[in-house]
Protein backbone atom coordinates (compact mmCIF):
# COMPACT_ATOMS: atom_id res chain seq x y z
CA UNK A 1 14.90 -9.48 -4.74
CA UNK A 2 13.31 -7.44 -7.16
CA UNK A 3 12.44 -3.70 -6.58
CA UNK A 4 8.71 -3.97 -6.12
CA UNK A 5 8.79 -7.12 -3.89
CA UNK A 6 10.24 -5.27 -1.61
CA UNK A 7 7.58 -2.50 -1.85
CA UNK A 8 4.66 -5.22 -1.56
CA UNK A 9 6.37 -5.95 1.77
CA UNK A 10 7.12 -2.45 2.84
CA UNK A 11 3.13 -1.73 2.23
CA UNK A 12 2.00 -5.01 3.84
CA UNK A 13 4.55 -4.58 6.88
CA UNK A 14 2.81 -0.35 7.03
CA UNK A 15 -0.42 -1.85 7.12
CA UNK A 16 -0.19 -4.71 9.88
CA UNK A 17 1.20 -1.87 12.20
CA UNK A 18 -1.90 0.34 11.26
CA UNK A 19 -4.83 -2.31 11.44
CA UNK A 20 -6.39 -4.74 14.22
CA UNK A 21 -6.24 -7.84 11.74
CA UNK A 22 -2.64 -8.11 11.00
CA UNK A 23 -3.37 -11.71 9.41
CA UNK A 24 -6.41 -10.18 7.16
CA UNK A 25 -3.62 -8.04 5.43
CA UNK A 26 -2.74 -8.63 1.70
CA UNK A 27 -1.20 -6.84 -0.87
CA UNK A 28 -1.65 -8.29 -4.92
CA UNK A 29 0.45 -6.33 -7.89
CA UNK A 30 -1.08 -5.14 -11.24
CA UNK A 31 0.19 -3.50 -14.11
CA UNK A 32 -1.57 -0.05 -14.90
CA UNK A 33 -0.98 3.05 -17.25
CA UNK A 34 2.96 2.78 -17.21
CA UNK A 35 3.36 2.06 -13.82
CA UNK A 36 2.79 -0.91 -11.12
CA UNK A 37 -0.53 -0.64 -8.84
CA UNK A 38 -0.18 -1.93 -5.47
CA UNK A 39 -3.49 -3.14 -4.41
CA UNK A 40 -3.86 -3.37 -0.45
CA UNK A 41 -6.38 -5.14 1.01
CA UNK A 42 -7.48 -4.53 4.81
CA UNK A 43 -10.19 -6.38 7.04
CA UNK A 44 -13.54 -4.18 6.42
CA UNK A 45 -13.59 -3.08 10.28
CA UNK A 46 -9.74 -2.07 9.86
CA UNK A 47 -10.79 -0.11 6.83
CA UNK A 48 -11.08 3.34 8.52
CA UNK A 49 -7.37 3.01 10.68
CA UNK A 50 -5.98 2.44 6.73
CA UNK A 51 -7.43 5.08 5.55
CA UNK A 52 -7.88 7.80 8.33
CA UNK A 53 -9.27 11.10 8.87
CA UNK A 54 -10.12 12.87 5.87
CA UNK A 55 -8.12 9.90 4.11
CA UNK A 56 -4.98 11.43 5.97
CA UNK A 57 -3.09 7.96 6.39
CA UNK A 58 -3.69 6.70 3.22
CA UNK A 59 -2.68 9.60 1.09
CA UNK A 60 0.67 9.66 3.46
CA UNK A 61 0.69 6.20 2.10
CA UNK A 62 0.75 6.80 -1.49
CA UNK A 63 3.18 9.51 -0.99
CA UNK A 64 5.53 7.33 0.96
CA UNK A 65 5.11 4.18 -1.45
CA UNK A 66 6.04 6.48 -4.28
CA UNK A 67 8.51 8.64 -3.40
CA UNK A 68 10.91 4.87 -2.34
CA UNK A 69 9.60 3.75 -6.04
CA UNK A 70 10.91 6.78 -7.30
CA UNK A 71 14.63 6.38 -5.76
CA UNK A 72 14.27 2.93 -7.25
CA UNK A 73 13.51 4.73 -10.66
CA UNK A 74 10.04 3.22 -10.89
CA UNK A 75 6.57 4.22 -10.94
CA UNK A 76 4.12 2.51 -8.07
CA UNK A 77 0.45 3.74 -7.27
CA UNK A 78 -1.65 2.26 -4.15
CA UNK A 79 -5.17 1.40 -4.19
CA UNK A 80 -7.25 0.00 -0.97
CA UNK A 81 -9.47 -1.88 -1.86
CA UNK A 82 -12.82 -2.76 0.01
């Protein structure tokens, strides 16, 4: 399985424990500035639990989804998209 597969399903699995719409969860891949954007997608009333306080969860996100892309030795950036 490659590397970021496994991150698409790390993010999606984060998300489905954070939101009230499991099913409304989806994560698509893109290739950006030298490095792979993970773009989540949430239900729009399960926006806020993604993103959180002062956007709290979702930078703990990012951090999380890069530092495991950076023991892979790759480069991954999230983006939630609305």
């Amino acid at each position: 399985m490659e590397v970021f597969d496994r991150m698409k399903e790390l993010l999606t699995y984060i998300a489905q424990n954070l939101v009230d719409h499991p099913d409304a969860v989806s994560v698509s891949e893109r290739e950006g500035d030298g490095e792979t954007v993970l773009e989540l997608r949430v239900a729009p009333d399960d926006m806020g639990k993604v993103i959180g306080r002062q956007g709290r969860i979702a930078k703990e996100i990012r951090a999380l989804m890069r530092s495991v892309a950076q023991r892979q030795g790759g480069k991954v950036s999230v983006e939630i998209i609305d």
